[in-house]
N, C-alpha and C. Protein backbone atom coordinates (compact mmCIF):
# COMPACT_ATOMS: atom_id res chain seq x y z
N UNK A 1 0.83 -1.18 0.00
CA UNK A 1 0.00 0.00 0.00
C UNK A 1 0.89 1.25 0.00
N UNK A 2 0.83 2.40 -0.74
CA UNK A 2 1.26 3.20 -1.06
C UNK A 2 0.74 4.76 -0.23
N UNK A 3 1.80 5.26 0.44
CA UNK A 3 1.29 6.34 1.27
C UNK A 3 1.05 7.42 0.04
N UNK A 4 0.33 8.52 0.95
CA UNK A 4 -0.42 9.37 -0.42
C UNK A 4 0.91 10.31 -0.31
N UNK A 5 1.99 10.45 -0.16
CA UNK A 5 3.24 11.27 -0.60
C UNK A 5 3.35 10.19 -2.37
N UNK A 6 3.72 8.69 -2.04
CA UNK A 6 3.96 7.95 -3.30
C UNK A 6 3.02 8.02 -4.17
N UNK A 7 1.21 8.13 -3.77
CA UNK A 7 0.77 8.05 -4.65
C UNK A 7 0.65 9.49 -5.60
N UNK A 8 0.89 10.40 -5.02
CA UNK A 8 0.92 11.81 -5.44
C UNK A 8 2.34 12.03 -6.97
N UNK A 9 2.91 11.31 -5.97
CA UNK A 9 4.39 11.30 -7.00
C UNK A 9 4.77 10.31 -7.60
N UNK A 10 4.38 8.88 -7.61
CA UNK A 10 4.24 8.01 -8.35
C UNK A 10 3.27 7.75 -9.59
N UNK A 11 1.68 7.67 -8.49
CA UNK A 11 0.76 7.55 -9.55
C UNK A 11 0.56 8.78 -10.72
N UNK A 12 0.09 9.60 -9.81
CA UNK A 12 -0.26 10.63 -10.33
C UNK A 12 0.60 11.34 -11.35
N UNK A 13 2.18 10.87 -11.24
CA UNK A 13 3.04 11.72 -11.37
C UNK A 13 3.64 13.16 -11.29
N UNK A 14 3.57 13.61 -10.25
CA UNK A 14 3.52 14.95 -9.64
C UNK A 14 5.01 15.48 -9.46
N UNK A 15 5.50 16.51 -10.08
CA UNK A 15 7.02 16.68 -9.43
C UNK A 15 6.72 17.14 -7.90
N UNK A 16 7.77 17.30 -7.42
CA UNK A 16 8.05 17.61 -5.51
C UNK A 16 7.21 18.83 -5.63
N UNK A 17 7.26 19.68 -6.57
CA UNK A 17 7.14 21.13 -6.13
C UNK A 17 5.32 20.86 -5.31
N UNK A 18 5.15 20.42 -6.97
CA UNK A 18 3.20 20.24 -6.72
C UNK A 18 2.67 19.69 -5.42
N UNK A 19 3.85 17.75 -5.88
CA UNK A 19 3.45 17.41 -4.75
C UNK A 19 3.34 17.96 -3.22
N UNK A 20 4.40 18.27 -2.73
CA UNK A 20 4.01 18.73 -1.43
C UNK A 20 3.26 19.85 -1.37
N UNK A 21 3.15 20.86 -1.81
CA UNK A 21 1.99 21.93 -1.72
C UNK A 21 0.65 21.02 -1.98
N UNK A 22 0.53 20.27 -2.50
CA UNK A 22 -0.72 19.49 -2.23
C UNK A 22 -0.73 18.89 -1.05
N UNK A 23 0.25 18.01 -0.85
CA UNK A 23 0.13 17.57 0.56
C UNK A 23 0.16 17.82 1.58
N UNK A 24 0.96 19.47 1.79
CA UNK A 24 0.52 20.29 3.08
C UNK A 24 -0.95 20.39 3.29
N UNK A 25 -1.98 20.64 1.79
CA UNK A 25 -3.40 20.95 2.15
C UNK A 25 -4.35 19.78 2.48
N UNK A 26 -3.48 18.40 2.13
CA UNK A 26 -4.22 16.88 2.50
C UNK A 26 -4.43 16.88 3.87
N UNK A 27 -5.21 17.45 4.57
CA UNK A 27 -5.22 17.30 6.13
C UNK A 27 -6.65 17.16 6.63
N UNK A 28 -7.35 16.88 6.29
CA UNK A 28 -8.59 16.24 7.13
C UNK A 28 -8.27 14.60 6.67
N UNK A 29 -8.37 13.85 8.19
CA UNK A 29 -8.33 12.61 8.24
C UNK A 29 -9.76 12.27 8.79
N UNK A 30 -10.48 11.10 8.06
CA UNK A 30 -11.74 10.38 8.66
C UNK A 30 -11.51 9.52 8.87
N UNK A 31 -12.23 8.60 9.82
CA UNK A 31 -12.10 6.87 10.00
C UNK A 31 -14.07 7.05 9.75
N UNK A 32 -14.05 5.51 9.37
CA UNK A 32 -15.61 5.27 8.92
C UNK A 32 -15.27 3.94 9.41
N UNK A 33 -16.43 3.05 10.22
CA UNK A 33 -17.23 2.27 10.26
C UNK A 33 -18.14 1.61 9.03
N UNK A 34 -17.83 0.13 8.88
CA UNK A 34 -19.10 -0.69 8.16
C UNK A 34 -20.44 0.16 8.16
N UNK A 35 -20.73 0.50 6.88
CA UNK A 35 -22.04 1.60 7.07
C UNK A 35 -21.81 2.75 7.05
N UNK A 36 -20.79 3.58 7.75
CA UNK A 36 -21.12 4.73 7.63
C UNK A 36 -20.74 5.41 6.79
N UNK A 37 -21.51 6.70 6.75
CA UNK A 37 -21.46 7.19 4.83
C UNK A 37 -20.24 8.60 4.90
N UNK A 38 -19.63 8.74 4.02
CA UNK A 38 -19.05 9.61 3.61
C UNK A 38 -19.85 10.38 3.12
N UNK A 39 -20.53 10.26 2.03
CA UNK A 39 -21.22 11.23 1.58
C UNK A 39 -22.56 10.79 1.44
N UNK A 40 -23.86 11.81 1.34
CA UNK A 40 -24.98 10.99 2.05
C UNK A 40 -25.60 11.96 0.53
N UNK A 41 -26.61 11.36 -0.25
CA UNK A 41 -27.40 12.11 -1.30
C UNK A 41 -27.64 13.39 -0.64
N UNK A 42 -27.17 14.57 -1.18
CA UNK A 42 -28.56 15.97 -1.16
C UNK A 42 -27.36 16.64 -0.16
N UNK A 43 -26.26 15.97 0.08
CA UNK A 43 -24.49 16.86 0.34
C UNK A 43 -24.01 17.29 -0.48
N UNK A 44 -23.76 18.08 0.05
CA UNK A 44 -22.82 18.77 -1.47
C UNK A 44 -21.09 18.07 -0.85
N UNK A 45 -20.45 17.88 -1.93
CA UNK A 45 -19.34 17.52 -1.34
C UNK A 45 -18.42 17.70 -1.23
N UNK A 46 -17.48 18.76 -0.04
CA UNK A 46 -16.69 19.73 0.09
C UNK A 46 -15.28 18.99 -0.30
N UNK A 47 -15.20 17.80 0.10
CA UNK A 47 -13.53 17.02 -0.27
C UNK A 47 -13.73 16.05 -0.89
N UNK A 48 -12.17 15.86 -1.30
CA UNK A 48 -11.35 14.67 -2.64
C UNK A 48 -10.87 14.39 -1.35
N UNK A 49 -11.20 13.20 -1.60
CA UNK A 49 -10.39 11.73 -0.40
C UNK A 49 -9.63 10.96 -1.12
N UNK A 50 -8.14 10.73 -0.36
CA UNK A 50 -7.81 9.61 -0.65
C UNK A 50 -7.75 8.63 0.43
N UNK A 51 -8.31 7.47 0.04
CA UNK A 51 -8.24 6.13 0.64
C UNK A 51 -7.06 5.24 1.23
N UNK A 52 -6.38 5.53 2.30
CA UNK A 52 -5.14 5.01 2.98
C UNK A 52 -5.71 3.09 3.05
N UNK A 53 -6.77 2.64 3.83
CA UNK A 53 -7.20 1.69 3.45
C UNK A 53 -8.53 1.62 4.18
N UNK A 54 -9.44 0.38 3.37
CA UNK A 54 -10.82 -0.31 3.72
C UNK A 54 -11.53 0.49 1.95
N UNK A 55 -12.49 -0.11 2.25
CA UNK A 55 -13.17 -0.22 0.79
C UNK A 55 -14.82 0.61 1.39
N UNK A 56 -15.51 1.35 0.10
CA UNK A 56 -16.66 2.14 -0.23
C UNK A 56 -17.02 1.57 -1.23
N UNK A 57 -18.47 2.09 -1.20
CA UNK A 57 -19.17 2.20 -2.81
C UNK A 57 -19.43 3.14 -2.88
N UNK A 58 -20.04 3.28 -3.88
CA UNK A 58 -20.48 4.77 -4.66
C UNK A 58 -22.17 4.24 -5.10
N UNK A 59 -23.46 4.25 -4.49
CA UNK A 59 -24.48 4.17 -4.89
C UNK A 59 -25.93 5.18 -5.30
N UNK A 60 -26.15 4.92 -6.20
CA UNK A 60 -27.48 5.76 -7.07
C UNK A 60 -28.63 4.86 -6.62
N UNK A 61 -29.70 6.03 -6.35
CA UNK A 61 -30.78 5.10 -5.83
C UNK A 61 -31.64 5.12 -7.78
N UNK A 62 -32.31 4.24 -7.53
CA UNK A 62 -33.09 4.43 -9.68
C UNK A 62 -34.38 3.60 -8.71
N UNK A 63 -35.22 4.64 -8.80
CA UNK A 63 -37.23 4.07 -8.50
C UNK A 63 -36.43 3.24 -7.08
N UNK A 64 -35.97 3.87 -5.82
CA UNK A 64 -35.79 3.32 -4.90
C UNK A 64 -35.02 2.03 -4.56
N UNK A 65 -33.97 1.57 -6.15
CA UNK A 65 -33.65 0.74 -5.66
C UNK A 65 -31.61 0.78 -6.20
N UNK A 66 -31.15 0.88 -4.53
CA UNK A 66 -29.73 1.50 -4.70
C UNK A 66 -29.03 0.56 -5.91
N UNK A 67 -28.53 1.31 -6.36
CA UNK A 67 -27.18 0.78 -7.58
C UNK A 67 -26.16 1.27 -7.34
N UNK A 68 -25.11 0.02 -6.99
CA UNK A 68 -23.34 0.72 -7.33
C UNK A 68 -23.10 0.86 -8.64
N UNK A 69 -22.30 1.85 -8.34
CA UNK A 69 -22.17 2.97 -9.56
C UNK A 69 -20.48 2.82 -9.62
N UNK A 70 -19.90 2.30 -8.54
CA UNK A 70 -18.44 2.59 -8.45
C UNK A 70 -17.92 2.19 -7.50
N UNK A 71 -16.41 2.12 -7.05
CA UNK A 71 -16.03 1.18 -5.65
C UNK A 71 -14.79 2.39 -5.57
N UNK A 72 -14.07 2.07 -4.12
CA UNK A 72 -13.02 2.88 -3.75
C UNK A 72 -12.37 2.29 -3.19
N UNK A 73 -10.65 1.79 -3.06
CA UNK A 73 -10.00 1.24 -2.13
C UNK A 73 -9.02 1.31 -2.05
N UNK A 74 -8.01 1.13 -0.96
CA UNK A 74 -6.83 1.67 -1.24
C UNK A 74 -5.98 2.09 -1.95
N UNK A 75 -5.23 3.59 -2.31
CA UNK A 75 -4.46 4.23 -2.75
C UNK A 75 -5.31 4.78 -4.26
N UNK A 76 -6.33 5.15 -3.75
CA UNK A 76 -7.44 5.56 -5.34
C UNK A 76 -8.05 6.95 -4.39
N UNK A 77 -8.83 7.83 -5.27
CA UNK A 77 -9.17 8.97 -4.94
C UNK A 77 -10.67 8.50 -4.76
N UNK A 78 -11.84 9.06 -3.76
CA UNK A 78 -13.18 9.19 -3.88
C UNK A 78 -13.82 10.51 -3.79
N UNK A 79 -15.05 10.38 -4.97
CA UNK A 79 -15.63 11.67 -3.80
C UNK A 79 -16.93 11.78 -5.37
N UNK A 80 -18.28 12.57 -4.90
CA UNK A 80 -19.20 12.77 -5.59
C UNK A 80 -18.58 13.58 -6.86
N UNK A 81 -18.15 13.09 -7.96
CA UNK A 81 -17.53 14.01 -8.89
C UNK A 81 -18.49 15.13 -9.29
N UNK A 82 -19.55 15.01 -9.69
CA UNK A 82 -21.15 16.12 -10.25
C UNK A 82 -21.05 16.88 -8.94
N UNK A 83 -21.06 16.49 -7.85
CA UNK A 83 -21.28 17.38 -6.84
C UNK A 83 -20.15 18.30 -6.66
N UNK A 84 -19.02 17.58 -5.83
CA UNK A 84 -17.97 18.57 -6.19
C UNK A 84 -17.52 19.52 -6.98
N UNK A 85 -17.66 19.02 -8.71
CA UNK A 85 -17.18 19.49 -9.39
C UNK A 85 -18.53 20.72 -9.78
N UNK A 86 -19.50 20.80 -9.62
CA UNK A 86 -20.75 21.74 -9.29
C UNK A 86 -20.93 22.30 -8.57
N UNK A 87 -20.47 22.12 -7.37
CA UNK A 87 -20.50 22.66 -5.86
C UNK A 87 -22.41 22.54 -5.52
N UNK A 88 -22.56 21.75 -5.85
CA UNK A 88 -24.44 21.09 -5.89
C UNK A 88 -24.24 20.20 -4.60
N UNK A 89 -25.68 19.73 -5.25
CA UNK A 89 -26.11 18.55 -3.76
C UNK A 89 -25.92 17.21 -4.37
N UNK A 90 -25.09 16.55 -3.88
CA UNK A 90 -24.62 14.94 -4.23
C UNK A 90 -26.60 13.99 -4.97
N UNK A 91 -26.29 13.68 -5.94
CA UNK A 91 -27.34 12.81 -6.16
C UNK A 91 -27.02 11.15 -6.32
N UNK A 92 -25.61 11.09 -5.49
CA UNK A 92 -25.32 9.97 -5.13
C UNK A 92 -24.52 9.58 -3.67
N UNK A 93 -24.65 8.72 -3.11
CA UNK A 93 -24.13 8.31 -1.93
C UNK A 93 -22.94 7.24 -1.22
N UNK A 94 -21.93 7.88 -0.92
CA UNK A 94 -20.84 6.62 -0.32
C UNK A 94 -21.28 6.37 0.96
N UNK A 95 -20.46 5.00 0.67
CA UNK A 95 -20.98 4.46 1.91
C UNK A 95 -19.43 3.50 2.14
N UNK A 96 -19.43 3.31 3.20
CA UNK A 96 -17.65 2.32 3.94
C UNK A 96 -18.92 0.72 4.13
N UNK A 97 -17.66 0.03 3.22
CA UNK A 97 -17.80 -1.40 3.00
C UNK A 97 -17.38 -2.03 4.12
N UNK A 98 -16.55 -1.57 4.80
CA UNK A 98 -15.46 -2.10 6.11
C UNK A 98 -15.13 -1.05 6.47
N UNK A 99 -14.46 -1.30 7.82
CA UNK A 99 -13.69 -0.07 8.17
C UNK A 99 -12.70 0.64 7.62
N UNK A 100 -12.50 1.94 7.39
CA UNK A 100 -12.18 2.73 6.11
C UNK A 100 -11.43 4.23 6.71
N UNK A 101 -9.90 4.09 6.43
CA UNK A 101 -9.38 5.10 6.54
C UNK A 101 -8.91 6.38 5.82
N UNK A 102 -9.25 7.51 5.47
CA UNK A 102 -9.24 8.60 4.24
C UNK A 102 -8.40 9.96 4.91
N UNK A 103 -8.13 10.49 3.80
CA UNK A 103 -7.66 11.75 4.33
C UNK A 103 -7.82 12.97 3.04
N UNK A 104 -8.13 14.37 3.21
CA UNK A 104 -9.23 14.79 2.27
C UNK A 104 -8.91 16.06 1.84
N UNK A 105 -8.79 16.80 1.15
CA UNK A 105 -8.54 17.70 1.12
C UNK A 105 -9.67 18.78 0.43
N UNK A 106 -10.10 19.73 1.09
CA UNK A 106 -11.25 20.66 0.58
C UNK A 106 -11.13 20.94 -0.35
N UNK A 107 -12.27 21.58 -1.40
CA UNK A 107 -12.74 21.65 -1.99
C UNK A 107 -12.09 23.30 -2.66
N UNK A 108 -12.13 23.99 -1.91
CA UNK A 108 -11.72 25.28 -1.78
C UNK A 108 -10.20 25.50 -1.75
N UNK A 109 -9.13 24.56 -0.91
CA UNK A 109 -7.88 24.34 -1.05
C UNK A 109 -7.63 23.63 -2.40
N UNK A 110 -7.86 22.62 -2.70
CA UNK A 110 -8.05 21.83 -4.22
C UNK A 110 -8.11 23.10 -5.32
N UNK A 111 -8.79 23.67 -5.01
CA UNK A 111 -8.94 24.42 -6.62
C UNK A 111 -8.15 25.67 -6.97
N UNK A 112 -7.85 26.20 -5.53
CA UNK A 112 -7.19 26.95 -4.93
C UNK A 112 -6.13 26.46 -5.77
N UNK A 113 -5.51 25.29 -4.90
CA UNK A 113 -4.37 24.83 -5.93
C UNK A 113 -3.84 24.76 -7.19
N UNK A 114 -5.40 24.81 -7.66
CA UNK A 114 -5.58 23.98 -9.47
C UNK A 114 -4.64 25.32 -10.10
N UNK A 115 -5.65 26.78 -9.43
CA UNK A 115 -4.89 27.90 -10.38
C UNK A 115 -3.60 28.22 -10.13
N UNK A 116 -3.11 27.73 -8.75
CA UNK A 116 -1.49 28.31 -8.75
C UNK A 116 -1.09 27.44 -9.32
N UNK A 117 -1.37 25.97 -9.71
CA UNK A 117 -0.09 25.07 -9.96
C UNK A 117 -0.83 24.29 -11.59
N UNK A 118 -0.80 25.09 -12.69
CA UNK A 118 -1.16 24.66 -13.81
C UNK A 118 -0.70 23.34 -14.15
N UNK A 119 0.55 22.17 -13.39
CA UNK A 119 0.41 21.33 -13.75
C UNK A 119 -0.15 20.17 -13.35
N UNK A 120 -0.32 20.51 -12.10
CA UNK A 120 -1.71 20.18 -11.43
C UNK A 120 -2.96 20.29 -11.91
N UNK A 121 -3.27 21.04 -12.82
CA UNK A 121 -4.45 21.30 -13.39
C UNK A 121 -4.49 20.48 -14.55
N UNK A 122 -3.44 20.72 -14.93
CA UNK A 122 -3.34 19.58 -15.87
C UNK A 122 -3.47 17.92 -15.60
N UNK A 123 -3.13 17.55 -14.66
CA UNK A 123 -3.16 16.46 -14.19
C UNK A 123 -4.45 15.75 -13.33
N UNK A 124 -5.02 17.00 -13.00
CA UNK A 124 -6.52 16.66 -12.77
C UNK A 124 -7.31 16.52 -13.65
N UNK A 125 -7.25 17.37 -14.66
CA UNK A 125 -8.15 17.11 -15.63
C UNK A 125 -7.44 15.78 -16.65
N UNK A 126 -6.92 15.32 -16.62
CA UNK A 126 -6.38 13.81 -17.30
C UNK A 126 -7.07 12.97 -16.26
N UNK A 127 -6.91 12.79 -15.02
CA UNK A 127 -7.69 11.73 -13.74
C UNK A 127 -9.18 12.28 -14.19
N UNK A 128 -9.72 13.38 -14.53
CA UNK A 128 -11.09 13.62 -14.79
C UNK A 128 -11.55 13.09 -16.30
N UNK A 129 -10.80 13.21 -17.46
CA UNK A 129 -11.22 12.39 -18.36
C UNK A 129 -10.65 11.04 -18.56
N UNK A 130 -9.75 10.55 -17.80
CA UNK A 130 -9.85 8.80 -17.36
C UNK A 130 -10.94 8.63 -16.56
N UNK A 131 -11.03 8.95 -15.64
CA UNK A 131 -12.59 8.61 -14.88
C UNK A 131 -14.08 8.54 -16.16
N UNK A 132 -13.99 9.69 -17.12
CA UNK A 132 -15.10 9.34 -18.23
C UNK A 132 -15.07 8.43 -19.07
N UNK A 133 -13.61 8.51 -19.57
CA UNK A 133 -13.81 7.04 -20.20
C UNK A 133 -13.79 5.77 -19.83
N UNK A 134 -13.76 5.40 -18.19
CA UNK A 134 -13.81 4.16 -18.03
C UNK A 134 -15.41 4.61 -17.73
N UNK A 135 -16.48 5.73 -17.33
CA UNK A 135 -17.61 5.30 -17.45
C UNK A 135 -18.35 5.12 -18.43
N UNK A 136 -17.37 5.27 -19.77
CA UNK A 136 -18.30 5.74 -20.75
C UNK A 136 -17.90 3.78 -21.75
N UNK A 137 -17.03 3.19 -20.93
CA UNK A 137 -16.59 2.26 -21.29
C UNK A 137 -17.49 1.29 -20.65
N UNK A 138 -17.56 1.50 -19.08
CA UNK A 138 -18.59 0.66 -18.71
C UNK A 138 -20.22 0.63 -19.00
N UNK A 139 -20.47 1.81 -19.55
CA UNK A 139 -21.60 1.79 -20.01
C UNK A 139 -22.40 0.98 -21.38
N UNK A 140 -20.88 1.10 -21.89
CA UNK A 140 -20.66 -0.19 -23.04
C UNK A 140 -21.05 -1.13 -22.72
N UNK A 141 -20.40 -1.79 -21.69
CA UNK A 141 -20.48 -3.12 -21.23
C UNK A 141 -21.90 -3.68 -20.93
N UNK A 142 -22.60 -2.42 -19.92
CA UNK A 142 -23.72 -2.94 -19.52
C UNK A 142 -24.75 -2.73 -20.62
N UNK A 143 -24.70 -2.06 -21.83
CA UNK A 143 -25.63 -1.96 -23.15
C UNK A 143 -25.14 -3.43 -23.97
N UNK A 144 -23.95 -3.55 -24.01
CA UNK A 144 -23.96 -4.80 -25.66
C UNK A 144 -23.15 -6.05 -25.05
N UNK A 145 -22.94 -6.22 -24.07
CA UNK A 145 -22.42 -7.72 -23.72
C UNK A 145 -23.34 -8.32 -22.63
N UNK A 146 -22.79 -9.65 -23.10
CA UNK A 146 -24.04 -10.58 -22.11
C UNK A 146 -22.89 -10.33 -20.18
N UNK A 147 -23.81 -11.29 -19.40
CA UNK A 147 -23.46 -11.27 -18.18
C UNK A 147 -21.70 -12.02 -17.66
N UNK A 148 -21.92 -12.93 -18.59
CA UNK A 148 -20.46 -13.59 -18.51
C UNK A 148 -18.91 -12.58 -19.09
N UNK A 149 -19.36 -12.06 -20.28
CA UNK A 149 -18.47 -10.93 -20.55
C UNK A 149 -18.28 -9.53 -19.87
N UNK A 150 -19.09 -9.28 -19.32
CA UNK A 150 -19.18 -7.72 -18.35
C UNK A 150 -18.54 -8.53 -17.01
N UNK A 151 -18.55 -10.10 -16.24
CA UNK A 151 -17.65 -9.78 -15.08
C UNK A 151 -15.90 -10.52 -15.85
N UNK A 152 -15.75 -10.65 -17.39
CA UNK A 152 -14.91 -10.69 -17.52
C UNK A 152 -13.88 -9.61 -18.07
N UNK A 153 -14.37 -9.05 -18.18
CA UNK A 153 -14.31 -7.36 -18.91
C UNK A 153 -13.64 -7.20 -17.71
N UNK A 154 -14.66 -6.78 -16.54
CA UNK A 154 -14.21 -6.02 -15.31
C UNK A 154 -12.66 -7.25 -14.37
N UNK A 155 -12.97 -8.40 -15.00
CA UNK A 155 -11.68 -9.14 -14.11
C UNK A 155 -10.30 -8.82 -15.17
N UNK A 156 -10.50 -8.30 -16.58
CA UNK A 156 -9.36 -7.51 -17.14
C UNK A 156 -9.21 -6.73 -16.52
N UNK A 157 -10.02 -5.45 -16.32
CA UNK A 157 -9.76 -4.28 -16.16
C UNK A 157 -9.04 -4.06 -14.51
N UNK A 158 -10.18 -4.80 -13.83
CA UNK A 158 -9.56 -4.72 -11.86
C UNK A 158 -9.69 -5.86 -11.29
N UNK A 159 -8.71 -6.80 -11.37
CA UNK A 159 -8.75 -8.21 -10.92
C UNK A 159 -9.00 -7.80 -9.50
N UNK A 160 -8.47 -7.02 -8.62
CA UNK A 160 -8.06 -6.82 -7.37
C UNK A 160 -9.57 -6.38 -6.85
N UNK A 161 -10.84 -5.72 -7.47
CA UNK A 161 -11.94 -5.91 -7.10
C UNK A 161 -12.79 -7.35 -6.37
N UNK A 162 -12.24 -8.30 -7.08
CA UNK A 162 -12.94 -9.22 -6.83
C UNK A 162 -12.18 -10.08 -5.91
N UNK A 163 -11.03 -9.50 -5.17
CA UNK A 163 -10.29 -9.63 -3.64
C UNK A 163 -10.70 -8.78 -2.60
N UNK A 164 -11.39 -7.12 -2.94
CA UNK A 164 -11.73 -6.25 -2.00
C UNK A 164 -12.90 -6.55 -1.71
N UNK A 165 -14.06 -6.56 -2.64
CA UNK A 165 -15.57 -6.47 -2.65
C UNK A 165 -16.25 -7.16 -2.75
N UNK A 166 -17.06 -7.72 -1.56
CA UNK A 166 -18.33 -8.53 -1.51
C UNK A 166 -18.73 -8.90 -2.62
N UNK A 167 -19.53 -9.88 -3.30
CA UNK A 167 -19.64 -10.04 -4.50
C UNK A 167 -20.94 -9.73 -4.77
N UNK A 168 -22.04 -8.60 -3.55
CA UNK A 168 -23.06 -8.69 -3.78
C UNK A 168 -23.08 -7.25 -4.47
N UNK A 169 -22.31 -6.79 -3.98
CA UNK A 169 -21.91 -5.10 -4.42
C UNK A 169 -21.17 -5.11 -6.09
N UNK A 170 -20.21 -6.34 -6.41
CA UNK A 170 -19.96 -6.38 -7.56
C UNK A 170 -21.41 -6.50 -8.33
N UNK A 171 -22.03 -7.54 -8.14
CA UNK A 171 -23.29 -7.79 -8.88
C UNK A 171 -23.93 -6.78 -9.56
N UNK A 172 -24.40 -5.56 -8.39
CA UNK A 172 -25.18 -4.75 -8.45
C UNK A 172 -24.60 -3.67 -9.40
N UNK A 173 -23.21 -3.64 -9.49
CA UNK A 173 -21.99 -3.07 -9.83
C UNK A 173 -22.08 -3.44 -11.66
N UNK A 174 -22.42 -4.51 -11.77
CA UNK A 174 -22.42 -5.17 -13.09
C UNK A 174 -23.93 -5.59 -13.64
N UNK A 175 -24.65 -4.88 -12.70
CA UNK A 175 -26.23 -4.85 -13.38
C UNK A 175 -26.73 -6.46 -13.47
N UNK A 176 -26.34 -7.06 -12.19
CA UNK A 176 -27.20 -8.77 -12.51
C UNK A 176 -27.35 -9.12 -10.72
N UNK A 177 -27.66 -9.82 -10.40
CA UNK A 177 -28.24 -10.42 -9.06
C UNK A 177 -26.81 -11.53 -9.07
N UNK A 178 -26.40 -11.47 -7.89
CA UNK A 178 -25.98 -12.58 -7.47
C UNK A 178 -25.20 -13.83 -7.36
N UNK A 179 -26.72 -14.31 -7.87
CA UNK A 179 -26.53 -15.52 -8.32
C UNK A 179 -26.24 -15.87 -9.45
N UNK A 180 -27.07 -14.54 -10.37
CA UNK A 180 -26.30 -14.96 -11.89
C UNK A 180 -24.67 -14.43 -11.82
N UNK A 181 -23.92 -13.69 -11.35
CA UNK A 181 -22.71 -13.35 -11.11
C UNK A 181 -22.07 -14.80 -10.64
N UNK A 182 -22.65 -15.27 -9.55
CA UNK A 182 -21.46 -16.70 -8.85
C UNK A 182 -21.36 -17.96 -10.04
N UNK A 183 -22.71 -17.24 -10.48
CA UNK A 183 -23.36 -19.03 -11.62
C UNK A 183 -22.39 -18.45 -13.50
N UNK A 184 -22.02 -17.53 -13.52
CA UNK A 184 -20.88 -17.05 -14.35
C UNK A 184 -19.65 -16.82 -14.34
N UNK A 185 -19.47 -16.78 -12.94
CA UNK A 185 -18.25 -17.35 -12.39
C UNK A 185 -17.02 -18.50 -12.95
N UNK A 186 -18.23 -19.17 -12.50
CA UNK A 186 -17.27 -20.85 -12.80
C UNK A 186 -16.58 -21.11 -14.06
């Protein structure tokens, strides 16, 4: 597991300068409990978290009935992107899968940042259109492939999902129940 100094300057690829001026402003730490929500629908959502460790979802309620939309787990960023990036009211909800350690940086410091450090800006907006095209990829999946190819798709794309996450949350994750997920499995 990768502390968020490495992932700043590894993943992200950040020189020192960026990085640490970002990481002086990384300073709200949360712990969450099984259940409890990070972000709750109809929040607006003031911070970008990164995930030190334990696992979230990301769920949309559709005619009352919740859908994961997305997962979070160690050394990955979370947070209501529409909301944040709108400064609106979240029309979706995290929630901690397990116990779940984050650390966050506002909303107001973040952007703050974006304009002093243009390559930072740059680098957010690349993590912001990777984030679209893997939804615009998964949306693929769940329009033109059957059930057996969408959890093999996703065991290309994040084998390590299906070591973090319940498989009831994958399911829901991949638009099928269950049982058709374990019974496609094999």
């Amino acid at each position: 597991m990768a502390t968020l100094s490495q992932f700043l300057q590894e993943q992200l690829r950040l020189p020192d300068e960026e990085a640490s001026a970002l990481l002086r402003h990384w300073q709200k730490a949360k712990s969450l409990r099984r259940g409890d929500f990070l972000t709750r629908k109809g929040q607006v959502e003031q911070y970008l978290y990164y995930i030190t460790e334990g696992t979230l979802a990301i769920f949309y309620d559709i005619d009352e009935n919740e859908q994961v939309v997305g997962f979070g787990y160690p050394d990955t960023l979370i947070l209501s992107i529409p909301s944040f990036i709108r400064n609106r009211p979240s029309d979706y909800y995290i929630q901690a899968l397990g116990p779940t350690e984050l650390r966050g940086i506002s909303r107001t410091d973040f952007y703050r940042l974006l304009e002093q450090y243009p390559l930072l800006e740059t680098t957010w907006r690349q993590a912001v259109e990777e984030a679209l095209l893997g939804r615009i990829e998964r949306e693929i999946d769940l329009l033109t492939v059957s059930p057996r190819e969408r959890i093999q798709r996703l065991l290309n794309r994040s084998p390590h999902v299906f070591q973090l996450i319940p498989n009831k949350y994958i399911a829901s994750y991949l638009r099928m129940t269950p049982e058709t997920l374990s019974r496609n499995m094999r």
